[in-house]
Protein backbone atom coordinates (compact mmCIF):
# COMPACT_ATOMS: atom_id res chain seq x y z
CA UNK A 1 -84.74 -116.91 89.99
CA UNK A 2 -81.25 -116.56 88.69
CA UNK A 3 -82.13 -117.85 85.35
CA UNK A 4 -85.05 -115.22 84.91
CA UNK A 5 -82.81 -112.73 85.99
CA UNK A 6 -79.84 -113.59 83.21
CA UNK A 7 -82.98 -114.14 80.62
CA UNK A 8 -84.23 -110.45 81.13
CA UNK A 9 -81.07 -109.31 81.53
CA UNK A 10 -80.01 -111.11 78.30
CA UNK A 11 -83.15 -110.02 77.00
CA UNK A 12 -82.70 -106.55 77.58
CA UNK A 13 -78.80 -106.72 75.89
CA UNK A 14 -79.74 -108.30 72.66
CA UNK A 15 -83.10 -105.60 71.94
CA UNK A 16 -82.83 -102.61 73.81
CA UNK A 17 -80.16 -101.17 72.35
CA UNK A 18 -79.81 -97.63 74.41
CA UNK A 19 -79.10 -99.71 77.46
CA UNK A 20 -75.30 -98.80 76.20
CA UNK A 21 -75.34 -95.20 77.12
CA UNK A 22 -77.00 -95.74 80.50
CA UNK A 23 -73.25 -97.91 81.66
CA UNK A 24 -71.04 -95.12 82.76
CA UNK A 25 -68.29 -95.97 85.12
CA UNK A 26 -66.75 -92.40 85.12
CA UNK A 27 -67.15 -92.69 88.78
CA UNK A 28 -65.01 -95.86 88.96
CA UNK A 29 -62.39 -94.37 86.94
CA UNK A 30 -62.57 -90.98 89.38
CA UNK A 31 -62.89 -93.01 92.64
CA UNK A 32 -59.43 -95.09 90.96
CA UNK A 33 -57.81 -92.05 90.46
CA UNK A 34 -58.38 -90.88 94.26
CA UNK A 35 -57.76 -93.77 96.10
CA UNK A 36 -54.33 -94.35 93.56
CA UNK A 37 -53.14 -91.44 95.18
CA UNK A 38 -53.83 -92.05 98.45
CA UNK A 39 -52.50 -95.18 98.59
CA UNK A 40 -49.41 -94.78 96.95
CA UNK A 41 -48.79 -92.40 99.29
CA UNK A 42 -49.68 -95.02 102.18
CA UNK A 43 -47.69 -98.36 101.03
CA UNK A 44 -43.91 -98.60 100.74
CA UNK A 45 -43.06 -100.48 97.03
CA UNK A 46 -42.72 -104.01 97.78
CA UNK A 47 -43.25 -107.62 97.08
CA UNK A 48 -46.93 -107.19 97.68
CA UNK A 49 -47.78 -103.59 97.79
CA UNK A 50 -49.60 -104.21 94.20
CA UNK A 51 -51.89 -106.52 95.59
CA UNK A 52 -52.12 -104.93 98.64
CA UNK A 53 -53.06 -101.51 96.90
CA UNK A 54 -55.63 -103.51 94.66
CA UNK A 55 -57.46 -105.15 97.94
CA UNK A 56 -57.83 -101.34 99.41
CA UNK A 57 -59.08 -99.94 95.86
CA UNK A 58 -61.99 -102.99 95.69
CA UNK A 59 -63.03 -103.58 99.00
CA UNK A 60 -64.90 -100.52 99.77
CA UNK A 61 -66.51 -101.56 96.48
CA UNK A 62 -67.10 -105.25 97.25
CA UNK A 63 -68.47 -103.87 100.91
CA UNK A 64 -71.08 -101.45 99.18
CA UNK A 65 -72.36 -103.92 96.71
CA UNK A 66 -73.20 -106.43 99.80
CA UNK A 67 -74.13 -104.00 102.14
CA UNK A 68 -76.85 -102.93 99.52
CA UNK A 69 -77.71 -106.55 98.23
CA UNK A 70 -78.32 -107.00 102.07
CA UNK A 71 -80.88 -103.92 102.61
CA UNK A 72 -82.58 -104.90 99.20
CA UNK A 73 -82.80 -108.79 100.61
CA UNK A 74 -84.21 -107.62 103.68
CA UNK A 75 -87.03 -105.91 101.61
CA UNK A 76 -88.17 -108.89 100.30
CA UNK A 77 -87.30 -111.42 97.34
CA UNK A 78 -89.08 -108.65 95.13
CA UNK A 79 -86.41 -105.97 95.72
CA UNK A 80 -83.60 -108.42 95.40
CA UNK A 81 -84.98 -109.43 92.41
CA UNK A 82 -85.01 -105.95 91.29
CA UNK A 83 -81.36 -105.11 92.39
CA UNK A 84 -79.73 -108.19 90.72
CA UNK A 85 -81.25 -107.51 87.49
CA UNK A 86 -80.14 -103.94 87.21
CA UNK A 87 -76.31 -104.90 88.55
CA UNK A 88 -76.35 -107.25 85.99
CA UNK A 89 -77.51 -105.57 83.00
CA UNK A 90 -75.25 -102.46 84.24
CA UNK A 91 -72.22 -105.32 84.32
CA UNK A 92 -72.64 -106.90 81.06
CA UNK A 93 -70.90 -105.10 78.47
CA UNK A 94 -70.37 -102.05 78.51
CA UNK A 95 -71.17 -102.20 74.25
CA UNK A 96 -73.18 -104.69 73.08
CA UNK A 97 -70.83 -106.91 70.42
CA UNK A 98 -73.52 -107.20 68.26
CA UNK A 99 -74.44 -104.10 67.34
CA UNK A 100 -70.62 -103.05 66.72
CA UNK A 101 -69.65 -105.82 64.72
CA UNK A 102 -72.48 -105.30 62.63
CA UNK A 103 -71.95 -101.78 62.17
CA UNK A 104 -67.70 -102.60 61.48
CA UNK A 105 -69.44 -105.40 59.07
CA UNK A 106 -72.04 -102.79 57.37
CA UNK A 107 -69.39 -100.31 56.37
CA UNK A 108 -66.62 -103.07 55.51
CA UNK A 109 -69.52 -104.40 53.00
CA UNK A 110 -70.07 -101.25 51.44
CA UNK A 111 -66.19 -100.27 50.30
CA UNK A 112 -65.86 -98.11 53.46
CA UNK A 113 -62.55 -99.04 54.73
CA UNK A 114 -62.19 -95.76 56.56
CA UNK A 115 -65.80 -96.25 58.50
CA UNK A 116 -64.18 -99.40 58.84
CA UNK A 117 -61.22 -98.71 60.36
CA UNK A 118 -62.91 -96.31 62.97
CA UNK A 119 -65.70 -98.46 64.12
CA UNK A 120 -62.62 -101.45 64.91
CA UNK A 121 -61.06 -98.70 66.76
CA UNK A 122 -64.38 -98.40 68.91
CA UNK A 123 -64.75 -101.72 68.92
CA UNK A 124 -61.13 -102.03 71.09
CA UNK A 125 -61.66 -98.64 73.00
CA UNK A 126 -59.93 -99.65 75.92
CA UNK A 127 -59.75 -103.35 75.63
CA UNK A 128 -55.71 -102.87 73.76
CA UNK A 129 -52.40 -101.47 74.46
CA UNK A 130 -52.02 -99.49 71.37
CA UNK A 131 -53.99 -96.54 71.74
CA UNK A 132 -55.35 -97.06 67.73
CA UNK A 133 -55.10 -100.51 65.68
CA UNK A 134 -54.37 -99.75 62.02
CA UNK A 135 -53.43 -101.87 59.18
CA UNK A 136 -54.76 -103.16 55.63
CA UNK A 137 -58.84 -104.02 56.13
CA UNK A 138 -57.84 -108.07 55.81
CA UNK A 139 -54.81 -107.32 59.07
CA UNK A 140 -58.31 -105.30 60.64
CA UNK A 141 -60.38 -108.66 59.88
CA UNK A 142 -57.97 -110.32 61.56
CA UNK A 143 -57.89 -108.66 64.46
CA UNK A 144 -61.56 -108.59 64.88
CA UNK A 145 -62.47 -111.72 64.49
CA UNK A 146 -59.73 -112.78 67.95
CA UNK A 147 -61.44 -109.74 69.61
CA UNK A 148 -64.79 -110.85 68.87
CA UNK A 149 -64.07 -114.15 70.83
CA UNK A 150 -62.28 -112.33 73.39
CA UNK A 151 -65.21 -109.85 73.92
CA UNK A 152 -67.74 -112.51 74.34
CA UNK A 153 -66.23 -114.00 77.33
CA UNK A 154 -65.29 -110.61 79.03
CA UNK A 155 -68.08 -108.96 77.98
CA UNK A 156 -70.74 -111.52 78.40
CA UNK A 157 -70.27 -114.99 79.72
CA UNK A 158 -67.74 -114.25 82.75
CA UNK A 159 -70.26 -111.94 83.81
CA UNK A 160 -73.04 -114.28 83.55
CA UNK A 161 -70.66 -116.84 85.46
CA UNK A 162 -69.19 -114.93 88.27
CA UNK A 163 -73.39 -113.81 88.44
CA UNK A 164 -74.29 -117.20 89.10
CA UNK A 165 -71.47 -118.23 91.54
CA UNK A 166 -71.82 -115.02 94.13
CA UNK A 167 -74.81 -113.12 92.61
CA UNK A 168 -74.39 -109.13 91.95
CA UNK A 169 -71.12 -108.81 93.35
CA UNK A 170 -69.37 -111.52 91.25
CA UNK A 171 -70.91 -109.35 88.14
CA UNK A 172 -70.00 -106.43 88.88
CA UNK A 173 -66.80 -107.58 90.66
CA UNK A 174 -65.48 -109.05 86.98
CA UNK A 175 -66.71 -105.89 85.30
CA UNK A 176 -64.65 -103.98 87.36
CA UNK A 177 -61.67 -106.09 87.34
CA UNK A 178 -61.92 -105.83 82.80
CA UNK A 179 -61.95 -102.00 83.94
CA UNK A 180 -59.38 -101.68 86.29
CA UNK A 181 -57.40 -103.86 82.72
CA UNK A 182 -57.95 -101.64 80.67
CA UNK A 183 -57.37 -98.37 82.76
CA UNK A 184 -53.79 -99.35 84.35
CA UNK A 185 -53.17 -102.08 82.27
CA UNK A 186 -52.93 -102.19 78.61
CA UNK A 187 -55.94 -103.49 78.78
CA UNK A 188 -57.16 -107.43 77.53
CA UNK A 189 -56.31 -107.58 73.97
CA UNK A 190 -52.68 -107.71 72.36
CA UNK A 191 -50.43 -107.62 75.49
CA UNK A 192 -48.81 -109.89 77.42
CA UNK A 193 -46.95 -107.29 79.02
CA UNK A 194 -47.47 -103.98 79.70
CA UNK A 195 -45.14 -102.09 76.69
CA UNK A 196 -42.32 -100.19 77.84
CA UNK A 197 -43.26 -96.39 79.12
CA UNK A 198 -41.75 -93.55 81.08
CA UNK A 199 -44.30 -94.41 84.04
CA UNK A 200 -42.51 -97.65 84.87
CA UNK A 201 -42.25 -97.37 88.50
CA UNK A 202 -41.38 -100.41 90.73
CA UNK A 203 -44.96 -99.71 92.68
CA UNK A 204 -46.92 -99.44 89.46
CA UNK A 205 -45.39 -102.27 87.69
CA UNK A 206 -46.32 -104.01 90.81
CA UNK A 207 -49.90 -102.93 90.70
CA UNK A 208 -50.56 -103.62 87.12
CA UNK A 209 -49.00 -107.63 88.05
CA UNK A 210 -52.13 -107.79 90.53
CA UNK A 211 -54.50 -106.38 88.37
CA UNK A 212 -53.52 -109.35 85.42
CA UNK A 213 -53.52 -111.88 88.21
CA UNK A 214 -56.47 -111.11 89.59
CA UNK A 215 -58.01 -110.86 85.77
CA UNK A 216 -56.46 -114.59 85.20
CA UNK A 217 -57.92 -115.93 88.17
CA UNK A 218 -61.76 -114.63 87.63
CA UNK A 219 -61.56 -115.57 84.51
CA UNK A 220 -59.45 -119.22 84.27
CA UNK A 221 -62.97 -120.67 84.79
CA UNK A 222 -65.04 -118.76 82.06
CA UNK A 223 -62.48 -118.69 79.66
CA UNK A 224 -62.70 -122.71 80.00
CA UNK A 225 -66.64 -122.68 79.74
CA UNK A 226 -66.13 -120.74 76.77
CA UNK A 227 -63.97 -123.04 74.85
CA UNK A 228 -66.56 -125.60 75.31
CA UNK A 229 -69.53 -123.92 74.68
CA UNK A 230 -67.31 -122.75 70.96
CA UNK A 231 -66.73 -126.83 70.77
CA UNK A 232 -70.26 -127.15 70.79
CA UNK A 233 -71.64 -124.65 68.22
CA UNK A 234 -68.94 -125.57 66.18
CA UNK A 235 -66.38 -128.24 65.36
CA UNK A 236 -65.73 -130.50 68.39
CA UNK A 237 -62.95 -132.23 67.13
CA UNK A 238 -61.27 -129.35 65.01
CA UNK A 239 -61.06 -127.12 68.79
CA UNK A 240 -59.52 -130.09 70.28
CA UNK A 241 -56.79 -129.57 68.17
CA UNK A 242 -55.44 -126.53 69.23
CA UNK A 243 -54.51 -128.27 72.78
CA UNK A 244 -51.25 -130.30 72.22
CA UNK A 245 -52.31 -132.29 75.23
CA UNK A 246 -54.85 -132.36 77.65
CA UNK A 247 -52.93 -130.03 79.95
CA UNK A 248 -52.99 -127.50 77.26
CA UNK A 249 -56.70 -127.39 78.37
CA UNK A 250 -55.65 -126.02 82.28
CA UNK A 251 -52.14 -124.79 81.82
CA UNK A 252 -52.61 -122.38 78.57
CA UNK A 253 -53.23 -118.77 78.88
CA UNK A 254 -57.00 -118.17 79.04
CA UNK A 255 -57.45 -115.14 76.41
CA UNK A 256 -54.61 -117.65 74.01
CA UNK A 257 -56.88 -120.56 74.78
CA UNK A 258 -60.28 -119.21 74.04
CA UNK A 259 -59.05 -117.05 70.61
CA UNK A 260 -57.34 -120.39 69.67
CA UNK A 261 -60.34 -122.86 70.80
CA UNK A 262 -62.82 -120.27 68.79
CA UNK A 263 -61.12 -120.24 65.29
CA UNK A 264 -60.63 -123.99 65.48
CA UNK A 265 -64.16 -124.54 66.49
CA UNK A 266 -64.50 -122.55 62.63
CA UNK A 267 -61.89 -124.63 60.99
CA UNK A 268 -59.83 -121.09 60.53
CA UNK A 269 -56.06 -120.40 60.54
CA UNK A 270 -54.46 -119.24 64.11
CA UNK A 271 -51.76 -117.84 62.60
CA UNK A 272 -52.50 -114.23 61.46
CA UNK A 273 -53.09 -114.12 57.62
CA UNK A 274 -50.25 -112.35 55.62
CA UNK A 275 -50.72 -108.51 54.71
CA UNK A 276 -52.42 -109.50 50.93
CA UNK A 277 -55.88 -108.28 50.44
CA UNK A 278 -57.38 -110.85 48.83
CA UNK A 279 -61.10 -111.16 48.43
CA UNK A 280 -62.30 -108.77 50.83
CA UNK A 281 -65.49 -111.20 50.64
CA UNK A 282 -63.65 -113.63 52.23
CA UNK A 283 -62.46 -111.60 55.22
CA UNK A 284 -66.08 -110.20 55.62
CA UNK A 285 -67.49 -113.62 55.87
CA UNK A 286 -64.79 -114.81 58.36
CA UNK A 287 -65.71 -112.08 60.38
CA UNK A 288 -69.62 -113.30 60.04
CA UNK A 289 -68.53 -116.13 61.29
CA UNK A 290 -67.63 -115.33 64.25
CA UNK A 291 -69.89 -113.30 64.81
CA UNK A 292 -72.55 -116.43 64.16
CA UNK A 293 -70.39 -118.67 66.78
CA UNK A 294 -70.61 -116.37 69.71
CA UNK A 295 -74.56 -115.57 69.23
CA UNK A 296 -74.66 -120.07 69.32
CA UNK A 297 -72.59 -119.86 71.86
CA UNK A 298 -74.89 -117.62 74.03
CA UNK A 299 -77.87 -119.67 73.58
CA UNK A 300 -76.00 -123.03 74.36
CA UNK A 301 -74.95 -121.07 77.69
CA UNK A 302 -78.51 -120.12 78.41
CA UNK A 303 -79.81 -123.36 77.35
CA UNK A 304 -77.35 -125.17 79.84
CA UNK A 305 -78.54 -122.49 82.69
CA UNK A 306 -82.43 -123.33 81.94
CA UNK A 307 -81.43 -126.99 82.22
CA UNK A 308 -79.96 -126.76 85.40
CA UNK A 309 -82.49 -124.71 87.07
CA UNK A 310 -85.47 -127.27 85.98
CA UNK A 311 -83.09 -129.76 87.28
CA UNK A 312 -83.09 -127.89 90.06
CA UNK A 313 -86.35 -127.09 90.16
CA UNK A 314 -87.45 -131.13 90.32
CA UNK A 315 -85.32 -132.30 92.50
């Protein structure tokens, strides 16, 4: 049942294209915004109060979600068929990669560097610390093509994982957890550290810590799924490369590992190319690339998940 449900769910992703506008979290954000205040108010600063203040913020959350994936159970298999596949497609996301790095792609074809420029910027709404990349179109290329790799394991195959491993709640769980990232954060792309501001207080500093722990533990698994599913649709031995030694593989960053492990898997430089144009053709059809490993890499992932359900299935 879980592989029908990530197949329409999938499904529904790659062709239905207005299922974008129907992912609002504006109530997430809101309901943040609330319980921030309330229990800042509540927790001295301290060692833990970050953590502490994340637990309160997520388990009325994580006590909803199973409260309703109970009643919907209880139903019948029907209903909690129903349920999972609508917390899922609601958790995937929120933009479908695709369709924006086709559009970035479209207008960076056609001369449009400006179109260009602006559809990048919607491309990292959120998921960066600066609140606007800029830069020469081949620095833009750049960029995309680590945030393309980046996306499709945040976006798409941690959900799918965290789905698989505790159902709706580990979806929507990890969607929230990219969320909470971006929204006290700096978000998933570009920073190590959150950049220096006027609102660094003790208690948020503290706060923002959990959120990146909690965001490298959900996703140390995915990110190391991903790495082989990018070794698979592309060069095997060229993505073993980028681990100095097999520790490299457990011990290195996750969002580091899988940009690394995806432009190696494409026989492409890590380091960032210099600030020359160039042939803007060549750029473009990095950026295709990219694009191409990701969409391989989803079908090896669902290819692996039909496997093991038949295996399951027979035995």
């Amino acid at each position: 049942m879980e592989f029908i449900t990530i197949l329409i769910a999938v499904a529904v992703e790659q062709y239905y294209k207005d299922v974008d506008r129907y992912r609002q979290f504006d109530w997430f954000a809101s309901y943040c915004d609330w319980m921030q205040q309330k229990s800042t108010a509540l927790i001295p600063v301290g060692s833990s109060s970050g953590t502490v203040r994340l637990l309160i913020l997520l388990a009325p959350v994580v006590i909803a979600i199973v409260l309703v994936d109970s009643v919907f159970s209880g139903m019948g298999s029907f209903f909690s068929f129903i349920f999972s596949i609508v917390i899922l497609i609601y958790s995937i996301g929120p933009k479908d990669l695709t369709t924006q790095v086709e559009k970035y792609l479209a207008s960076l074809s056609s001369g449009d560097t400006e179109g260009a420029l602006l559809k990048a910027n919607t491309f990292f709404a959120g998921h960066c610390y600066e609140p606007e990349i800029g830069g020469s179109p081949a620095t833009i290329a750049e960029i995309m093509k680590r945030g393309i790799l980046l996306a499709f394991s945040n976006r798409v195959l941690a959900v799918l994982f965290w789905f698989i491993i505790l159902g709706p709640l580990g979806a929507l769980l990890y969607r929230l957890t990219v969320l909470l990232l971006e929204r006290f954060a700096g978000g998933y792309f570009g920073a190590e550290t959150t950049p220096p501001s006027e609102a660094g207080e003790e208690s948020d500093l503290e706060f923002k810590s959990a959120i990146r722990r909690l965001y490298m533990i959900l996703g140390w698994v995915p990110a190391r799924l991903c790495v082989i599913t990018f070794a698979l649709a592309g060069s095997f031995a060229d993505t073993l490369l980028c681990w100095t030694c097999a520790a490299d593989f457990f011990n290195k960053n996750n969002d580091e590992l899988i940009v690394e492990s995806g432009l190696h898997a494409l026989k492409m430089d890590v380091e960032p190319a210099n600030e020359s144009e160039g042939d803007s053709s060549e750029y473009i059809n990095e950026v295709e690339q990219v694009l191409v490993l990701v969409k391989w890499s989803l079908i090896i992932v669902i290819t692996v998940i039909a496997l093991m359900t038949i295996v399951g299935w027979i035995y």
